[in-house]
N, C-alpha and C. Protein backbone atom coordinates (compact mmCIF):
# COMPACT_ATOMS: atom_id res chain seq x y z
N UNK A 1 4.89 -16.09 -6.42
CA UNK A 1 3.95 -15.45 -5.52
C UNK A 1 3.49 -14.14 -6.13
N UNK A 2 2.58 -13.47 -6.03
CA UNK A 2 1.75 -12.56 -6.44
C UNK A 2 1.93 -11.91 -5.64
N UNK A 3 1.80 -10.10 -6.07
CA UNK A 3 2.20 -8.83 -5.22
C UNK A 3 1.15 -8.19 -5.41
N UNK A 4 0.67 -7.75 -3.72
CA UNK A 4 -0.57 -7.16 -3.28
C UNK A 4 -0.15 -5.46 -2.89
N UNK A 5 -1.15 -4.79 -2.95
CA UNK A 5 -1.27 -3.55 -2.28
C UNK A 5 -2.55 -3.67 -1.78
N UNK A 6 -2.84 -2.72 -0.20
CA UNK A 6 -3.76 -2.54 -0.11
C UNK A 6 -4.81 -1.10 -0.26
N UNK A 7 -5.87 -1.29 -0.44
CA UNK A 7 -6.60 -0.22 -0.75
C UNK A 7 -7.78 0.03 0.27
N UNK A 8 -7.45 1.53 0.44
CA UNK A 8 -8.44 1.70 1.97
C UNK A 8 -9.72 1.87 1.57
N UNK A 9 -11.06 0.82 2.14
CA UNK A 9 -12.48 0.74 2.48
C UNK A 9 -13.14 2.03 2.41
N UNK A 10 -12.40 3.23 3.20
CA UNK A 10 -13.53 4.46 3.17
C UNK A 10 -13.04 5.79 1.79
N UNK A 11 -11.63 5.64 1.55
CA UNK A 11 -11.51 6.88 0.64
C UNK A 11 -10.80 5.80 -0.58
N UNK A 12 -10.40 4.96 -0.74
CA UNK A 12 -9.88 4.20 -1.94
C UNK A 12 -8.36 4.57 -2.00
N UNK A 13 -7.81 4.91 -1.33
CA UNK A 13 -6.32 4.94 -1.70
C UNK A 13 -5.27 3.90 -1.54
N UNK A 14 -4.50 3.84 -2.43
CA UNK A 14 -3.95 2.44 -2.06
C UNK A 14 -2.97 2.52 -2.03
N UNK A 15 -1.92 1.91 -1.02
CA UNK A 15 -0.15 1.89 -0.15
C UNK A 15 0.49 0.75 -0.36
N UNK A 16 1.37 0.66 -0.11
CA UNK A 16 2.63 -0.03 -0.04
C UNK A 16 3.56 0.24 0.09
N UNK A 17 4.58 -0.69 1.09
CA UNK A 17 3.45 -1.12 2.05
C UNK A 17 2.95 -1.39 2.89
N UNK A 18 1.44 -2.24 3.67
CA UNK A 18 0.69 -2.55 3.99
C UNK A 18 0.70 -1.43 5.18
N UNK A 19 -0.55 -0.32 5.65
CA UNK A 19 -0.24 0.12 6.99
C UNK A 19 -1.30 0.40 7.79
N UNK A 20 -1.34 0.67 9.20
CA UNK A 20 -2.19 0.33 9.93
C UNK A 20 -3.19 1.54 9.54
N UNK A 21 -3.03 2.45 9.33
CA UNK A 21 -3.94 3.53 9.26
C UNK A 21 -3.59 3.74 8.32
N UNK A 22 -4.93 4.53 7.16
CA UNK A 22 -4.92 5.62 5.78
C UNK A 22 -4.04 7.00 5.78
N UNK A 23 -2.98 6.86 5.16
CA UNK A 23 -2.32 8.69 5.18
C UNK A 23 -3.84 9.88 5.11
N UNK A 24 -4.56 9.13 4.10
CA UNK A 24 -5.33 10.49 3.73
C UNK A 24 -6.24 10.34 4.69
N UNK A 25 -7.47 9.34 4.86
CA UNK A 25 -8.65 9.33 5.69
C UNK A 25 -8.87 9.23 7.07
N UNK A 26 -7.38 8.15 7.56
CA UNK A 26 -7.05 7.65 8.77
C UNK A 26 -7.84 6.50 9.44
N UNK A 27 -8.80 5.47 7.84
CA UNK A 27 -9.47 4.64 7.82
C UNK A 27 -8.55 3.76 8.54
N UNK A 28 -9.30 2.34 9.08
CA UNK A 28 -8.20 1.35 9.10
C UNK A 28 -8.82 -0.03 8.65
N UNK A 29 -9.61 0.37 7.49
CA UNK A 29 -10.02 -1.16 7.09
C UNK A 29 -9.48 -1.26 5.35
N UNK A 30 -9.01 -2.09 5.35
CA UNK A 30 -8.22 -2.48 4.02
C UNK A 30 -8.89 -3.79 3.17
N UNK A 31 -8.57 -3.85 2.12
CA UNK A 31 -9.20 -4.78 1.24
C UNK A 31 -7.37 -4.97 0.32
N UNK A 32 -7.55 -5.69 -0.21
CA UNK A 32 -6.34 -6.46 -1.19
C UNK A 32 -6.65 -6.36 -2.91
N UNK A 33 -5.67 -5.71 -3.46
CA UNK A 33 -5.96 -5.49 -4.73
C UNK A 33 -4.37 -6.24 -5.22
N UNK A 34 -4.41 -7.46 -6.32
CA UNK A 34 -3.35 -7.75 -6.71
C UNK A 34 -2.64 -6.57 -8.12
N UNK A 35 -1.04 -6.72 -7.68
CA UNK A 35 -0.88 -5.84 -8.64
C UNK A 35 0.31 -6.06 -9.16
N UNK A 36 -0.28 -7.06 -10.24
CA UNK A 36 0.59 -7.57 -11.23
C UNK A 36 1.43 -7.01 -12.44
N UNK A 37 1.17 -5.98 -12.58
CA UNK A 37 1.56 -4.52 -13.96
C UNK A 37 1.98 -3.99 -13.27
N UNK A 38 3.17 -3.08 -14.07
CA UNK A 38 3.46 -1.68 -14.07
C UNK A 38 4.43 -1.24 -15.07
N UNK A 39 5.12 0.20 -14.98
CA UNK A 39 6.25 0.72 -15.84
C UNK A 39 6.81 1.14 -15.38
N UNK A 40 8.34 0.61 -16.14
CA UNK A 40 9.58 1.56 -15.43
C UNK A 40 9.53 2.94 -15.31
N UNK A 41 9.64 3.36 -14.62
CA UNK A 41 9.95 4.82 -14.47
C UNK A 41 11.75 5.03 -14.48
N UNK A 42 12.12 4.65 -13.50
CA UNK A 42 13.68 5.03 -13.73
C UNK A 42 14.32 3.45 -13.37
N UNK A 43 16.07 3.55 -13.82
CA UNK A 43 16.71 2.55 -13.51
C UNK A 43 17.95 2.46 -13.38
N UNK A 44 18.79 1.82 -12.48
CA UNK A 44 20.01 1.87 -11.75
C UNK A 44 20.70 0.31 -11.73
N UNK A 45 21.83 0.65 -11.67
CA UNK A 45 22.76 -0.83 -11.03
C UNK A 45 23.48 -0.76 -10.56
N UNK A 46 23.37 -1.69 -9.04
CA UNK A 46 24.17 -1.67 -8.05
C UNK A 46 25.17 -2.31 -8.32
N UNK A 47 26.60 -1.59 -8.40
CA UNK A 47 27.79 -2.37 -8.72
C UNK A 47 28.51 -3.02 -7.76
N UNK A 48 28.57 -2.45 -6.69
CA UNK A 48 29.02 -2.94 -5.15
C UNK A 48 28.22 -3.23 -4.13
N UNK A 49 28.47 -4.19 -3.54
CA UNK A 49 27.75 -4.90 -2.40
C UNK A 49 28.53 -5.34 -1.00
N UNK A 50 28.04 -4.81 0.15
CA UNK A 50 28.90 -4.96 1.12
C UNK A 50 28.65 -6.91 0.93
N UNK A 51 30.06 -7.67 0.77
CA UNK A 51 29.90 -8.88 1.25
C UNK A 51 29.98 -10.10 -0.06
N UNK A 52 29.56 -9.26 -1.14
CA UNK A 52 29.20 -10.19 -2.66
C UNK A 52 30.71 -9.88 -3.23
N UNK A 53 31.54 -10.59 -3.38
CA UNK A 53 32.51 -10.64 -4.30
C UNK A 53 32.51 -11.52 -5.46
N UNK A 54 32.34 -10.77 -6.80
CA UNK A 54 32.72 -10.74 -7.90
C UNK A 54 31.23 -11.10 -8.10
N UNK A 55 30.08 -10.49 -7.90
CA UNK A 55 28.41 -11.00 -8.50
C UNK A 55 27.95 -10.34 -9.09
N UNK A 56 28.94 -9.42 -9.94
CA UNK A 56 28.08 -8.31 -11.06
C UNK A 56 27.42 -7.73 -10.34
N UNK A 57 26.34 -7.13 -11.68
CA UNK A 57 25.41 -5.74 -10.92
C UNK A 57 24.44 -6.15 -10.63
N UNK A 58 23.26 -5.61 -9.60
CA UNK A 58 22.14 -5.94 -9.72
C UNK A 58 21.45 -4.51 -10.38
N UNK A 59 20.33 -5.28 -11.42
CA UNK A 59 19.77 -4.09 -12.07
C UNK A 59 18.32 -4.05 -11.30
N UNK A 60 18.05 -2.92 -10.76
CA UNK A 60 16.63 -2.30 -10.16
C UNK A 60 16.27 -1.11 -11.14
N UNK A 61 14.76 -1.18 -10.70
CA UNK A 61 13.73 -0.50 -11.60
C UNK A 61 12.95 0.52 -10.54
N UNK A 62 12.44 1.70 -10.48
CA UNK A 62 11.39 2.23 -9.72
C UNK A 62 10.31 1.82 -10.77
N UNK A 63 9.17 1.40 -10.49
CA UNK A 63 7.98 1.04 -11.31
C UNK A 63 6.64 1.20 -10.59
N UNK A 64 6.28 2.19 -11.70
CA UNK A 64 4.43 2.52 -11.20
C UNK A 64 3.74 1.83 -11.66
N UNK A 65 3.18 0.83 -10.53
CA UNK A 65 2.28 -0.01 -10.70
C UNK A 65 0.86 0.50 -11.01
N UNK A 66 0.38 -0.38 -11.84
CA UNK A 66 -0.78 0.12 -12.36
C UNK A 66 -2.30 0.00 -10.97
N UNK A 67 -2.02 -0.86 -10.01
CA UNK A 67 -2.62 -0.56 -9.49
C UNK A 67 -2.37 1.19 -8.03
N UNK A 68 -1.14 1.66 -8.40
CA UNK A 68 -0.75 2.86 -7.82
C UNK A 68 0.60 3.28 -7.46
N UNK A 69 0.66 2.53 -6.17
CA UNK A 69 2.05 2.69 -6.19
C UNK A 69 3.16 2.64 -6.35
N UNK A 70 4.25 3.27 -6.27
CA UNK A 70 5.87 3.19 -7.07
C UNK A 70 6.48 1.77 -5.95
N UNK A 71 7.06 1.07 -6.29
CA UNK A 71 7.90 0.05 -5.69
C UNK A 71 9.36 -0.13 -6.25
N UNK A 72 10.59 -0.35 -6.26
CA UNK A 72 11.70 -0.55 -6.09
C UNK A 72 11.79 -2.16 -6.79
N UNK A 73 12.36 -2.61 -7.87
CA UNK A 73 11.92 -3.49 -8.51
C UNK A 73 13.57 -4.83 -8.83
N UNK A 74 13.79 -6.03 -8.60
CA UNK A 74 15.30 -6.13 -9.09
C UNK A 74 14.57 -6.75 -10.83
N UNK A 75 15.40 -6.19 -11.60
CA UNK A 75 14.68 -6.89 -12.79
C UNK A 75 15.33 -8.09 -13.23
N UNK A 76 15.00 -8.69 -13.94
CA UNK A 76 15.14 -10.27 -14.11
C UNK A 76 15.61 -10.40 -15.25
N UNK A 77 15.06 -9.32 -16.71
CA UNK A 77 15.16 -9.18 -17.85
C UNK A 77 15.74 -7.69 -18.06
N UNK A 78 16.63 -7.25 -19.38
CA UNK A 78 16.96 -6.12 -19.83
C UNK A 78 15.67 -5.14 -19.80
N UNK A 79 15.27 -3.87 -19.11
CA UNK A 79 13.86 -3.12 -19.79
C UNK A 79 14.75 -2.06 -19.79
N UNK A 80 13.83 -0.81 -20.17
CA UNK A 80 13.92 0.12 -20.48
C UNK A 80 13.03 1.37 -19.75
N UNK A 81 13.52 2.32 -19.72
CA UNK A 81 12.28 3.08 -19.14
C UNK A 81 11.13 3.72 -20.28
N UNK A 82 9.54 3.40 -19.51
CA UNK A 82 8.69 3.12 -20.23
C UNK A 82 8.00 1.78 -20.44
N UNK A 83 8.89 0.94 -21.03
CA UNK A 83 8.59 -0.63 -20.65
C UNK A 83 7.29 -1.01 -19.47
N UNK A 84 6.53 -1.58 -19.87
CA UNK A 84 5.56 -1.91 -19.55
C UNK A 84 6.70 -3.49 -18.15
N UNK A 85 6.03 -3.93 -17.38
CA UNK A 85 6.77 -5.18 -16.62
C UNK A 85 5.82 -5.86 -15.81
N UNK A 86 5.74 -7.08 -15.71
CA UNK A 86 4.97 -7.63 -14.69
C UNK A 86 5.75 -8.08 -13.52
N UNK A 87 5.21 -7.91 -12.36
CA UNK A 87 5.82 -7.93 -10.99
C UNK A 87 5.04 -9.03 -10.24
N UNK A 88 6.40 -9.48 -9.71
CA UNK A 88 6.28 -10.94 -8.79
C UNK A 88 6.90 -10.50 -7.36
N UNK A 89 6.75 -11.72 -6.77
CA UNK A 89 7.44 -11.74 -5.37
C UNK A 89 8.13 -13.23 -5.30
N UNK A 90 9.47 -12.65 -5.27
CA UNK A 90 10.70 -14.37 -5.44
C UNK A 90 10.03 -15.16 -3.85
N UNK A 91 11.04 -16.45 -4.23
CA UNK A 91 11.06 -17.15 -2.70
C UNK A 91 11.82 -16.33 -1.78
N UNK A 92 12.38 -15.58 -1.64
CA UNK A 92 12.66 -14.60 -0.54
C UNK A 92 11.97 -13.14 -0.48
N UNK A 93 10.77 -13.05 -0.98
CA UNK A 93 10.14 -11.89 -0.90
C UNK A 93 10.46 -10.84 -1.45
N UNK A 94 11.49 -11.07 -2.30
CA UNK A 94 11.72 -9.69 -2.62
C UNK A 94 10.46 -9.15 -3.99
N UNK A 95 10.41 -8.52 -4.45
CA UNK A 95 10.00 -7.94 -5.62
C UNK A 95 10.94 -7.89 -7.04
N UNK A 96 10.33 -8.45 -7.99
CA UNK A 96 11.22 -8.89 -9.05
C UNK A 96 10.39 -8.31 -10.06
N UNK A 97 10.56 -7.75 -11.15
CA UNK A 97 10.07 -7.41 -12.29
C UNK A 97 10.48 -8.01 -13.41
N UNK A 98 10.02 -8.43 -14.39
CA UNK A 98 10.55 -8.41 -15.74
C UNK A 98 9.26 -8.27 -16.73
N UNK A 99 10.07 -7.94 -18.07
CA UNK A 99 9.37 -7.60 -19.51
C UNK A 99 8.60 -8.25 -19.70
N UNK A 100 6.87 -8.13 -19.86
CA UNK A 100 5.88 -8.74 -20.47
C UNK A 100 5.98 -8.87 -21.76
């Protein structure tokens, strides 16, 4: 599945996500920009999980998407910060990144 942000009709700013009104303009008409790119900015691994015994880490990414905003990423592949990544949405919605 492909990961959308939307971008507001009267001033162009774009969220995620999705919300009823513009922070900046207080527009409320939205249009859909897919946003398949971005770069790591920073990165972490969760070693403990209430409930998961013995499932390793999960590695997450903060990543600025090239169409704007920062999203919270689980990565799929080893990156780095800087690393360029393309971003999906799994069968459970989450947001997944890995290395282009």
């Amino acid at each position: 599945m492909s990961l959308t942000v939307s971008s507001c009709i009267r001033c162009g700013t774009t969220v995620f996500p999705a919300r009823y009104l513009c922070p900046v303009c207080g527009g409320a008409e939205w249009s859909e920009i897919e946003a398949a790119r971005g770069t790591v900015t920073a990165l972490t691994v969760v070693r403990h999980r209430v409930g998961a015994h013995n499932s390793g880490g999960v590695h997450l990414a903060s990543v600025a998407m090239q169409a704007g905003p920062t999203v919270i990423a689980c990565l799929k592949s080893v990156a780095e910060k800087g690393d360029a990544v393309c971003l999906a949405l799994d069968e459970q919605h989450r947001i997944v990144a890995s290395r282009s």
